[in-house]
Protein backbone atom coordinates (compact mmCIF):
# COMPACT_ATOMS: atom_id res chain seq x y z
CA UNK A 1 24.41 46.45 -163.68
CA UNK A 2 23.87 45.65 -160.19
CA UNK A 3 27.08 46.71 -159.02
CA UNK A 4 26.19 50.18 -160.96
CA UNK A 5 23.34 50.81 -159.12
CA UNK A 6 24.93 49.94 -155.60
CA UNK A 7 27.84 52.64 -156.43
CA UNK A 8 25.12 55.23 -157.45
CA UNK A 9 23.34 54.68 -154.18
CA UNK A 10 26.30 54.67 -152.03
CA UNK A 11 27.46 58.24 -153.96
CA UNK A 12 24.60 59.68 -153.39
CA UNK A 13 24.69 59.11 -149.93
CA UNK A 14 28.32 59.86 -149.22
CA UNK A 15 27.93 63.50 -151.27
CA UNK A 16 24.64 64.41 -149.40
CA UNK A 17 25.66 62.52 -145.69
CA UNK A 18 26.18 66.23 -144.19
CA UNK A 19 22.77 67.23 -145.49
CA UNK A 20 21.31 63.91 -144.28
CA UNK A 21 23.00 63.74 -141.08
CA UNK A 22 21.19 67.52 -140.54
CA UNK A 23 17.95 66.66 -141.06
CA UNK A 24 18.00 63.59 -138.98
CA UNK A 25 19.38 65.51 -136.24
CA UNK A 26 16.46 67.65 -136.61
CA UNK A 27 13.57 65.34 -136.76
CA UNK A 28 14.84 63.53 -133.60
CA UNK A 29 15.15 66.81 -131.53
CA UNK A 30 10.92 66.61 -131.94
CA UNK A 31 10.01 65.79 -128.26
CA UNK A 32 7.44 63.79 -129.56
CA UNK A 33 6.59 61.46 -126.62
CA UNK A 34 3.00 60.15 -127.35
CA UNK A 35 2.17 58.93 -123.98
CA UNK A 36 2.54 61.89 -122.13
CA UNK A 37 0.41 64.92 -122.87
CA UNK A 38 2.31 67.85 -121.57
CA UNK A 39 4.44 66.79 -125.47
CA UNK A 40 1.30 67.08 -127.33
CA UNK A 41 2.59 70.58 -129.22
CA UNK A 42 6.37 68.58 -129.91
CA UNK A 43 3.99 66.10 -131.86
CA UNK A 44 2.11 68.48 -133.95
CA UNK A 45 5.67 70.29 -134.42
CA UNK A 46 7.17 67.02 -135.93
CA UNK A 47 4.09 65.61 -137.83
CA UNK A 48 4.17 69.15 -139.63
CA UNK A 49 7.88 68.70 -140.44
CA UNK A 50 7.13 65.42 -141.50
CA UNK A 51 4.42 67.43 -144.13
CA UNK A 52 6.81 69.83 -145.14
CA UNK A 53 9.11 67.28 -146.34
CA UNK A 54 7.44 64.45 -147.57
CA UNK A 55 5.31 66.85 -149.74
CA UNK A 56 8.74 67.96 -151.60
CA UNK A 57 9.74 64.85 -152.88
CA UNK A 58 6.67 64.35 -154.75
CA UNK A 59 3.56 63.35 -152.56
CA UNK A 60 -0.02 64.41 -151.89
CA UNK A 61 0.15 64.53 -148.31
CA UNK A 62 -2.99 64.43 -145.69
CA UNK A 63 -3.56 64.66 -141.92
CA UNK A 64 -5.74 62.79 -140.94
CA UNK A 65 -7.13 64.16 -137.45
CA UNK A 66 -7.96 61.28 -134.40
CA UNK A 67 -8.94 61.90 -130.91
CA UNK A 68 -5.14 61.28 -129.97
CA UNK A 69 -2.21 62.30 -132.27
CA UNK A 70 -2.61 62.95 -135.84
CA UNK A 71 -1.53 60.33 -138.81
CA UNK A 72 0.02 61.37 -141.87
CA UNK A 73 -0.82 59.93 -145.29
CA UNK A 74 0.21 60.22 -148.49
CA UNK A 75 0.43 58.99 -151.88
CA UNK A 76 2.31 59.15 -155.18
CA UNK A 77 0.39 56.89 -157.50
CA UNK A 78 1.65 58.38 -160.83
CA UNK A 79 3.45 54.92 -161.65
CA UNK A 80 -0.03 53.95 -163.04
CA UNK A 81 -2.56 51.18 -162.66
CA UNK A 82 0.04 48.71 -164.34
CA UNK A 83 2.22 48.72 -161.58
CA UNK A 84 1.89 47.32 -158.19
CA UNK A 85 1.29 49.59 -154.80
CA UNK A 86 2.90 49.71 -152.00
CA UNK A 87 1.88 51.00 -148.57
CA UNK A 88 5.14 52.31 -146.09
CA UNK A 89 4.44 52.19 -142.35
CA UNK A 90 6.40 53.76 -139.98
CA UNK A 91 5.71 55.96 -137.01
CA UNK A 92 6.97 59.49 -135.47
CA UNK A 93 6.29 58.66 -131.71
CA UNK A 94 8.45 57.84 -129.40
CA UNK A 95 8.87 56.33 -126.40
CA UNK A 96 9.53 58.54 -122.95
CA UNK A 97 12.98 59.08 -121.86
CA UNK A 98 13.18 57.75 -117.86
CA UNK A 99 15.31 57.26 -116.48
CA UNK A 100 16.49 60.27 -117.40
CA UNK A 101 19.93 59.96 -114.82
CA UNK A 102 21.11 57.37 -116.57
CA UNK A 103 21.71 59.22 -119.96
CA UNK A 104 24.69 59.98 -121.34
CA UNK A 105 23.97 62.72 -123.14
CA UNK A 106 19.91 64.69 -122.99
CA UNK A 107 18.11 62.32 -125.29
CA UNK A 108 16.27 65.24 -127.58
CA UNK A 109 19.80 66.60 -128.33
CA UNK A 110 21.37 64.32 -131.31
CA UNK A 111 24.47 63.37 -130.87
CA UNK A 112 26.99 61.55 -132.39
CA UNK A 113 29.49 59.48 -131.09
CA UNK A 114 31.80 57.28 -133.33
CA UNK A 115 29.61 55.79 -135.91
CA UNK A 116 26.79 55.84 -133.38
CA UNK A 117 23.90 58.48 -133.22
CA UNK A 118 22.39 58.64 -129.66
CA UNK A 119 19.10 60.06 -128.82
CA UNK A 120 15.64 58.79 -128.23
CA UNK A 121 14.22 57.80 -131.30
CA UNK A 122 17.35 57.31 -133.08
CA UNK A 123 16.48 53.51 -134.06
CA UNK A 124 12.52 53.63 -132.86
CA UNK A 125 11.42 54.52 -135.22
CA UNK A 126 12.55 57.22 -136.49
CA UNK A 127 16.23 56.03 -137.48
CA UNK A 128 14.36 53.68 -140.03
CA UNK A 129 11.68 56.33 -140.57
CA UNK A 130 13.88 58.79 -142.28
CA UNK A 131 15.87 56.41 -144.20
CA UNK A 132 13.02 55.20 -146.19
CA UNK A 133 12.36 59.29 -146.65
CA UNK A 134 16.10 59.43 -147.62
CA UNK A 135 15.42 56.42 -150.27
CA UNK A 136 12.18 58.19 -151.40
CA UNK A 137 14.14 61.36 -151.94
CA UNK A 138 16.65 60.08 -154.01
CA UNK A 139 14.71 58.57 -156.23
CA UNK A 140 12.37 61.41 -157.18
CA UNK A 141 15.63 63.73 -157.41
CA UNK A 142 17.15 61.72 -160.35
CA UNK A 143 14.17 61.17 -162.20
CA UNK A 144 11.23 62.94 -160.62
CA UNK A 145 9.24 59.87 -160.13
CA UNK A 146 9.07 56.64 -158.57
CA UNK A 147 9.25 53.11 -160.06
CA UNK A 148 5.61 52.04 -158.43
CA UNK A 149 2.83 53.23 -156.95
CA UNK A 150 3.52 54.59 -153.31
CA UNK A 151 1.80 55.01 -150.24
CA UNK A 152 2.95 56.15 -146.97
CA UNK A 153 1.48 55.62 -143.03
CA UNK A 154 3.28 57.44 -140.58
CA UNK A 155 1.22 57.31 -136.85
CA UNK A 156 1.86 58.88 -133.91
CA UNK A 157 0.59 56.82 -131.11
CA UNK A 158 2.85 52.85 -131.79
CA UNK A 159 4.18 53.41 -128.41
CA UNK A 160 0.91 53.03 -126.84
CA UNK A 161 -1.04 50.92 -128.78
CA UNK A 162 -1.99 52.19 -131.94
CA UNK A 163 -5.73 53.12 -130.79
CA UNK A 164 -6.31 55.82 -133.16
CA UNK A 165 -5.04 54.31 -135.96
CA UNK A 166 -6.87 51.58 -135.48
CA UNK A 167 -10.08 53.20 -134.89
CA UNK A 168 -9.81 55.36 -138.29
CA UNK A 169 -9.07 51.94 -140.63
CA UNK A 170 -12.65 51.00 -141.07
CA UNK A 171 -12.88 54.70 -142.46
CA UNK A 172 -9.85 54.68 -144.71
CA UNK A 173 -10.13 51.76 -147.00
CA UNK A 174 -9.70 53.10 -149.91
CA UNK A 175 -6.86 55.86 -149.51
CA UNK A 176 -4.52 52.30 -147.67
CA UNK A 177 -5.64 49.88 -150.23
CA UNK A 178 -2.43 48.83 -151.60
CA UNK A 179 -1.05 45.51 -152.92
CA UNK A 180 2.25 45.16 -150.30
CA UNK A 181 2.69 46.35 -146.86
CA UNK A 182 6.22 47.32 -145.67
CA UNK A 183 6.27 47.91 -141.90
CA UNK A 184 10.17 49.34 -141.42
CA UNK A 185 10.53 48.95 -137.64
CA UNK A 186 12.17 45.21 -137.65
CA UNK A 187 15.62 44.48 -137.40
CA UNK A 188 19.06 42.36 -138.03
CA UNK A 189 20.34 39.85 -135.73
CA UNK A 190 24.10 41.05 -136.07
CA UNK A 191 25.26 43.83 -138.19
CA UNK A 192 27.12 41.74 -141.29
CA UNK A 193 23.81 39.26 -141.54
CA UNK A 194 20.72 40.62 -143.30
CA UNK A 195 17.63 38.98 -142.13
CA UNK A 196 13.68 39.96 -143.17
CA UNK A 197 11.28 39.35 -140.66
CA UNK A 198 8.60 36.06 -141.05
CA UNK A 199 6.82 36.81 -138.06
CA UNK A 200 5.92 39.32 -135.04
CA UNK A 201 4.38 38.30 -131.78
CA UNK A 202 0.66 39.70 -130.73
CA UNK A 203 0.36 41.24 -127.35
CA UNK A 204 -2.15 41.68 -124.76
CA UNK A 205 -1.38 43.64 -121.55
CA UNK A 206 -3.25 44.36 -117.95
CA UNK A 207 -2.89 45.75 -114.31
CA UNK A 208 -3.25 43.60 -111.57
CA UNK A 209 -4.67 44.88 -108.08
CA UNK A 210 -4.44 43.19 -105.01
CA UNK A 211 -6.25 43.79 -102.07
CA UNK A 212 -6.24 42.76 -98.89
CA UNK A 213 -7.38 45.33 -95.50
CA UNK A 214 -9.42 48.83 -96.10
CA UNK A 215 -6.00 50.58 -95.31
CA UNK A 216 -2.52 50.21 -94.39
CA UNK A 217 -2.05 48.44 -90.95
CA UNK A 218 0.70 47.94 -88.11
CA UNK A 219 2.51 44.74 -89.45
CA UNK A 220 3.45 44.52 -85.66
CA UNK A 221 -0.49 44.54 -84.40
CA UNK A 222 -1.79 42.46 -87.30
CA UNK A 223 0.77 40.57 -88.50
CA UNK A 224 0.44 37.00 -88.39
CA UNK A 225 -3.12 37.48 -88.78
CA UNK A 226 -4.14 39.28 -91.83
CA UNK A 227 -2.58 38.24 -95.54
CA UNK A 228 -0.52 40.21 -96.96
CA UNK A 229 -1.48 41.57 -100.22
CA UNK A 230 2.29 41.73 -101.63
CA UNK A 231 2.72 38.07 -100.64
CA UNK A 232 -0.51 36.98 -102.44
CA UNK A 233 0.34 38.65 -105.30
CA UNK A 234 3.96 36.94 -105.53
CA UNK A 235 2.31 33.89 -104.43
CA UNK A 236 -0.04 33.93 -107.60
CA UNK A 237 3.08 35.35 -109.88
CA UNK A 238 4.89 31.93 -108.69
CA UNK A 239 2.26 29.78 -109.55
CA UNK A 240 2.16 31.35 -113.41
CA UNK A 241 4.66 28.70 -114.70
CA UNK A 242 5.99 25.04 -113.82
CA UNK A 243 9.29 24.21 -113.32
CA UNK A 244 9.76 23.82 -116.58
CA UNK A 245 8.34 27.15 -117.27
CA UNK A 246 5.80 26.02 -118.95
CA UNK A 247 2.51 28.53 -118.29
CA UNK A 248 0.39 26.93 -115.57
CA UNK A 249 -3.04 29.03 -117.00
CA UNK A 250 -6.05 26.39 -117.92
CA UNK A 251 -6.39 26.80 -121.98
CA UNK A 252 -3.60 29.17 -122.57
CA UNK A 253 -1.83 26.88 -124.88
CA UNK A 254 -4.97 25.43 -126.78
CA UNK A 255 -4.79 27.64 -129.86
CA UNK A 256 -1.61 28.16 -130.79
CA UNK A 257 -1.17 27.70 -134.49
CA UNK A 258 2.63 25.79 -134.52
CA UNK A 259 4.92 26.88 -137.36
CA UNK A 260 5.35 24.75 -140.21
CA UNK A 261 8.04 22.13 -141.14
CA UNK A 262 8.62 24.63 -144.51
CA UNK A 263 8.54 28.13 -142.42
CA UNK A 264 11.52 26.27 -140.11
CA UNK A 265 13.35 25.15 -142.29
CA UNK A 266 14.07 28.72 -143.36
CA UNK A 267 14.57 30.16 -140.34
CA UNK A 268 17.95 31.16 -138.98
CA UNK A 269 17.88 29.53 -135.32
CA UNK A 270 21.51 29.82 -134.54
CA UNK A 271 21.94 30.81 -131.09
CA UNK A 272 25.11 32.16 -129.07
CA UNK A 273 24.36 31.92 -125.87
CA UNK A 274 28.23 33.58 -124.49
CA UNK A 275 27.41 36.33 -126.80
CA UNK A 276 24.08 37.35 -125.69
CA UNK A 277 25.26 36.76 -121.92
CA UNK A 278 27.98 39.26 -122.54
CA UNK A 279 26.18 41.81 -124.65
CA UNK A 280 23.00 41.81 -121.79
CA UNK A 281 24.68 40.71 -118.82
CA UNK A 282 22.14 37.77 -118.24
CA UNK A 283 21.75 34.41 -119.63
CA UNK A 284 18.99 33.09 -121.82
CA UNK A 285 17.50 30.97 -118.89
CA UNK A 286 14.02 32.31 -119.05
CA UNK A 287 10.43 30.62 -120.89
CA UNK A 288 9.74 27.21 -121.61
CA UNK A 289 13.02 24.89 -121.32
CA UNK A 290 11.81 22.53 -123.70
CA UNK A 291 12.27 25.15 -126.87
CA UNK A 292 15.58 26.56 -127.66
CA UNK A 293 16.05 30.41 -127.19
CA UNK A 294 15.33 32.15 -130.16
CA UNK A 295 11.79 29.64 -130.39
CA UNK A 296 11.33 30.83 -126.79
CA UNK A 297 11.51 34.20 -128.15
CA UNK A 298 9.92 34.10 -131.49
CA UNK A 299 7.14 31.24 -131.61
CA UNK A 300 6.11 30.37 -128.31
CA UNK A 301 3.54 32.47 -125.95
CA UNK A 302 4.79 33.96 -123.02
CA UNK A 303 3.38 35.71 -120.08
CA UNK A 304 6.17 38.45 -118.11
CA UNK A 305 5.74 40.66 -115.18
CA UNK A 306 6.86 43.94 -116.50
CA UNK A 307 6.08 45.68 -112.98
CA UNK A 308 5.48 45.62 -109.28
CA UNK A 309 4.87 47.55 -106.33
CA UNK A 310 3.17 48.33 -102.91
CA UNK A 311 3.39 49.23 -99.43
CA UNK A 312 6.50 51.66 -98.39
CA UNK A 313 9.57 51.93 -100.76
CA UNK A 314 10.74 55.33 -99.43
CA UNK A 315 14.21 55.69 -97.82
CA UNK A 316 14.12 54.49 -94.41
CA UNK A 317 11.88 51.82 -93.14
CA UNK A 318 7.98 51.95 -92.28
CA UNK A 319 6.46 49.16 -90.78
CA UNK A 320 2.99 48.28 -92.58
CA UNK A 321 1.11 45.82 -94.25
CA UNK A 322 0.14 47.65 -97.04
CA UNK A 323 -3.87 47.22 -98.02
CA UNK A 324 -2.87 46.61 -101.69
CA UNK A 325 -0.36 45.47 -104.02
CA UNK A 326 -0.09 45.90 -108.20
CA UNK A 327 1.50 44.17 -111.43
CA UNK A 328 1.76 45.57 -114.81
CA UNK A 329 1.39 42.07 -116.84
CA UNK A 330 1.63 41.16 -120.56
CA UNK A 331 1.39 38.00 -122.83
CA UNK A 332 2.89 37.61 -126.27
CA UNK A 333 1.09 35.94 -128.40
CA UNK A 334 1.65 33.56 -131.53
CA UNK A 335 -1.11 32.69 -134.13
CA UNK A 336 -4.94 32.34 -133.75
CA UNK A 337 -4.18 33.47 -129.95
CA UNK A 338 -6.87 36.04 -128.95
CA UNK A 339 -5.71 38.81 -127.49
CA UNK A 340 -8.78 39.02 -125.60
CA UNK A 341 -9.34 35.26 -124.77
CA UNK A 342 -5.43 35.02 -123.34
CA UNK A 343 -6.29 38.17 -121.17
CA UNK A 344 -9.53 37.04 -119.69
CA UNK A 345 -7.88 33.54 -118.86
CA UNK A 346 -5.20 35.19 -117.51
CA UNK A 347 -7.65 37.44 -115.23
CA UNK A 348 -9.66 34.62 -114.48
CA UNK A 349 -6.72 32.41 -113.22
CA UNK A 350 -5.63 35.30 -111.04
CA UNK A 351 -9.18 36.07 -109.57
CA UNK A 352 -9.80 32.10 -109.32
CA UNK A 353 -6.02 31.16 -107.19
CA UNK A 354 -6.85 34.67 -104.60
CA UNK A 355 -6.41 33.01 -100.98
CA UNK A 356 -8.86 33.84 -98.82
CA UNK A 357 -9.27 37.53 -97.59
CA UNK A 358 -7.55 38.81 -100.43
CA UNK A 359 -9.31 40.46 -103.44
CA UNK A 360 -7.92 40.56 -107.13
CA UNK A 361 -9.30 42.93 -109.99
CA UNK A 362 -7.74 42.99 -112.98
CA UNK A 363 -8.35 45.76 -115.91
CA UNK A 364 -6.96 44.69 -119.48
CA UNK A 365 -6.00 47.24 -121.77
CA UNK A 366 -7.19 48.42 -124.75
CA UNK A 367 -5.12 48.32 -127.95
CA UNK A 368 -3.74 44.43 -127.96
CA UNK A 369 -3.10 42.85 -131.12
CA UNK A 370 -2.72 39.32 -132.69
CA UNK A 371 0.45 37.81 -133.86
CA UNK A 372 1.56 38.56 -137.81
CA UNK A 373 2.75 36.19 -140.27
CA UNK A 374 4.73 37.13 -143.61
CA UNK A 375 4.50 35.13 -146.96
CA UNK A 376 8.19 34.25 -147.40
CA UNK A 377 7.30 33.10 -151.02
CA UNK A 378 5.57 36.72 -151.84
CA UNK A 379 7.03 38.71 -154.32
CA UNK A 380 7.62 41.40 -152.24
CA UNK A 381 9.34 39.55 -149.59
CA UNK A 382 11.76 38.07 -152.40
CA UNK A 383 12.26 41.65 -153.93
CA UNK A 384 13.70 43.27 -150.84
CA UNK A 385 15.64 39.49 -149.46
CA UNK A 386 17.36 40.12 -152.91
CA UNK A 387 17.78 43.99 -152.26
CA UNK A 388 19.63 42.90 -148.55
CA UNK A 389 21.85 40.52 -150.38
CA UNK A 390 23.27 43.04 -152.85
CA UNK A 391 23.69 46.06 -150.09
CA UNK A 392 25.17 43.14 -147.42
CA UNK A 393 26.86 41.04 -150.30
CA UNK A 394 26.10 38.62 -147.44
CA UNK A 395 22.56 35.65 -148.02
CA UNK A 396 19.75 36.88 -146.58
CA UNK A 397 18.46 35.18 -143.56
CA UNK A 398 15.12 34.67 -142.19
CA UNK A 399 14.09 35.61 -138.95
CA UNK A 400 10.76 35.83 -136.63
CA UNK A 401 10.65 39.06 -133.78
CA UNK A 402 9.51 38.55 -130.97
CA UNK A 403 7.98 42.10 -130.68
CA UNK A 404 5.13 43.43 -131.14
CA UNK A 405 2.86 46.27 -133.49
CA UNK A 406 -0.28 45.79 -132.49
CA UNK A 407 -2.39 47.61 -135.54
CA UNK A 408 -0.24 45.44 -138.08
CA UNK A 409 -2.89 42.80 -139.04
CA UNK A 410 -5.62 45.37 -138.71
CA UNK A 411 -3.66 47.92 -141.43
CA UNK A 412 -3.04 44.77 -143.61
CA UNK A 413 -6.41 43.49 -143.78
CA UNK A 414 -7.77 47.20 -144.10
CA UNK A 415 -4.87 47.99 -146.88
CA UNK A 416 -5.94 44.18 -148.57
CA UNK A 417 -2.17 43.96 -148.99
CA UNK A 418 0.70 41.13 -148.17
CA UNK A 419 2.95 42.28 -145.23
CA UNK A 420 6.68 42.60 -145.45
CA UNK A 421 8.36 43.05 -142.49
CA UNK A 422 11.71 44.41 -142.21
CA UNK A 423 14.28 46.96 -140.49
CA UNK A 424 17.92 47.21 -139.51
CA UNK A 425 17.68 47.48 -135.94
CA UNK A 426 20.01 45.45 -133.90
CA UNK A 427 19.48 43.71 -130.50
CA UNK A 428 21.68 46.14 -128.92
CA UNK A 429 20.29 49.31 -129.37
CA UNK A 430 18.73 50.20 -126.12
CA UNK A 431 15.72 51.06 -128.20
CA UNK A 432 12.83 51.90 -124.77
CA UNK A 433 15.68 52.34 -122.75
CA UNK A 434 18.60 55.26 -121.75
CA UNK A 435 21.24 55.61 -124.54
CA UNK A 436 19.20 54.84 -127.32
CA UNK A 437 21.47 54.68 -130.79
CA UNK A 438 21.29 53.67 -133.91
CA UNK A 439 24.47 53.32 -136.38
CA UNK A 440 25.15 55.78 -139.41
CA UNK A 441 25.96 52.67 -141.70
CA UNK A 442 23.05 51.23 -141.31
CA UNK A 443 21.55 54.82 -142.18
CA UNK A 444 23.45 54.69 -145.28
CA UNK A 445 22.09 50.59 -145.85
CA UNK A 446 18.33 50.85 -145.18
CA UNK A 447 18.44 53.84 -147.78
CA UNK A 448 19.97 51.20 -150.01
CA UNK A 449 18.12 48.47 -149.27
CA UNK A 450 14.97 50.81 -149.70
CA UNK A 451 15.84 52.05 -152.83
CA UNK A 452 16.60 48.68 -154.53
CA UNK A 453 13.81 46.85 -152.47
CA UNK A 454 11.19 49.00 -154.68
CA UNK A 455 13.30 49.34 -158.11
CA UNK A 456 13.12 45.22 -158.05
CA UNK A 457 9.51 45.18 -156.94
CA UNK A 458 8.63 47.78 -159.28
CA UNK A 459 10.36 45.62 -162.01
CA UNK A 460 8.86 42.61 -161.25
């Protein structure tokens, strides 16, 4: 029986893959970029398109209007009060495309190459967006209606924080209460292994400003006597961590919930370390030495510079001490870590360690979030683990991300549901970066693994 439903699937996808392919091709061509306004009309262009289509496969569909960039919603609960609901996220936005040199091909125009689709978007988010549509749509063309009740979140503002949606939740309780939340924007380790996601990482993030004279001055006529803002600030980046690279900030460790003996002994922590060297041209040196890589990246805090800058960096040379100096900083987070707490003791120890003559502000951004942590004895989490294991004919493995979606905990305690986290991205999909791609099998296996994941749940 099982076998007759994977051929069915796979048919279906193999007669309508033209048709499919299409469409995709047209929803990523939407510019929708959600940090940058001059893309605000590409977003309301692909949020409508999103309407359009999600209303003709059996949905009441609503907008819901925010100060940013509208949400979509909708909702086919015809399955009835005896069955269970559950509540899709996914998001539209995407992130922006610089630098734009160093594509291969313009990002908004789709194209394939091999078995690879490249464009922004094409993975994040909406690669796994649109299969879950292409699932949906199956479904309601054989029989016109879906094994469960089902609920659908698609925002347009993950790629900066999520503040809208977030905002709106306290409003919406009723239209997101559901009994499972599925957030499709996870991933695979390696292409063959199926893996659902046990965990994501919280985040907190800041700017760091560094000041040292009113203005610029002549490094020749006051250097040597003034402090240089740029060395301060690398000076208080170097003192973030030991040699160990364990974090050097008073109380950052103090909360963190440790995973337990029974969520390890499930987890896949196999780690090549050749393999990731070749595939991102770097080793896994990085983080606390004491913890193996993938803990390092999964279930241990971390604090990264994501950006720096000052004085002259033009062609050329210019001689100044430059009067200030920046950082773009974040932390992820694990369990019962405050977003807020990590960032004011990160703030602090930065304002505290300033040498003398030098002044340090630093402004913490809105729209952190706490870590997330999935049931893996949930119904829902064994429905769709058995759904990966028939598509991959492979076990299904179980994996943490070291990511981050900030609104996550906040939709799930909103939507009073258990989260299920899962996605077939893979590590090297340049998702954020130039080249984005995502593959057209794994197109063809999240629509599987979709479509099974809710016939078992809806059996259950």
């Amino acid at each position: 029986m099982v076998q007759k439903h994977l051929t069915e699937l796979q048919s279906y996808f193999t007669e309508n893959k033209s048709r499919i392919l299409e469409e995709f091709f047209t929803f990523l061509r939407f510019q929708s970029i959600s940090s940058e306004p001059e893309f605000q009309g590409a977003m309301l262009d692909c949020i409508a398109w999103l309407k359009d289509y999600i209303q003709k496969i059996g949905f009441e569909v609503e907008i819901w209007k925010t100060e940013g960039h509208p949400i979509l919603f909708a909702s086919n609960l015809n399955a009835g009060p005896s069955k269970p609901t559950l509540l899709i996220y996914n998001h539209y936005d995407v992130q922006p495309v610089d630098p734009l040199e160093l594509w291969k091909s313009p990002p908004f125009e789709p194209v394939q190459r091999g078995q690879e689709i490249f464009a922004r978007g094409a993975q994040d988010n909406k690669g796994q967006c649109f299969y879950v549509l292409q699932a949906l749509r199956a479904m309601w063309e054989k029989s016109g209606q879906y094994p469960l009740n089902i609920k659908l979140c698609i925002e347009g503002e993950e790629e900066m924080g999520s503040g809208s949606l977030a905002k709106i939740l306290p409003h919406k309780k009723v239209e997101l209460k559901a009994d499972y939340l599925a957030v499709v924007d996870m991933g695979i380790n390696k292409p063959t292994e199926p893996a659902v996601t046990l965990g994501i990482r919280g985040i907190v993030t800041m700017d760091v400003e560094v000041t040292g004279s009113s203005f610029d001055l002549h490094s020749g006529s006051h250097g040597g006597m003034v402090y240089n803002p740029i060395h301060a600030l690398s000076e208080l980046i170097a003192k973030l961590r030991d040699e160990k690279g364990k974090i050097r900030i008073p109380h950052f460790y103090d909360d963190v919930l440790e995973v337990s003996e029974d969520e390890r002994s499930c987890l896949a922590l196999d780690f090549d370390a050749e393999e990731y060297a070749h595939t991102f041209g770097t080793k896994a040196t990085g983080g606390e030495k004491t913890f193996t890589p993938l803990e390092r990246a999964w279930i241990r805090p971390t604090i990264e510079i994501n950006g720096i800058h000052g004085g002259y960096c033009g062609d050329g040379f210019k001689t100044v001490i430059p009067s200030k100096a920046y950082a773009k900083v974040s932390c992820r987070l694990v369990p019962n870590q405050s977003p807020q707490k990590i960032g004011q003791l990160v703030a602090s120890f930065f304002e505290e360690n300033a040498p003398d003559g030098i002044k340090v502000n630093v402004h913490l951004h809105e729209g952190g979030g706490t870590a997330v942590r999935a049931n893996h004895q949930s119904k829902v989490l064994k429905a769709f683990a058995k759904a990966y294991e028939e598509v991959f004919d492979a076990p299904c493995q179980y994996i943490f991300s070291g990511g981050s979606i900030p609104v996550v905990t906040k939709l799930a305690e909103t939507s009073e549901s258990e989260i299920l986290l899962l996605g077939l991205g893979l590590p090297d999909d340049q998702i954020h970066a130039p080249n984005e791609h995502f593959g057209v099998d794994r197109l063809e296996k999240g629509f599987m693994v979709i479509s099974r994941g809710i016939e078992l749940l809806g059996n259950e």
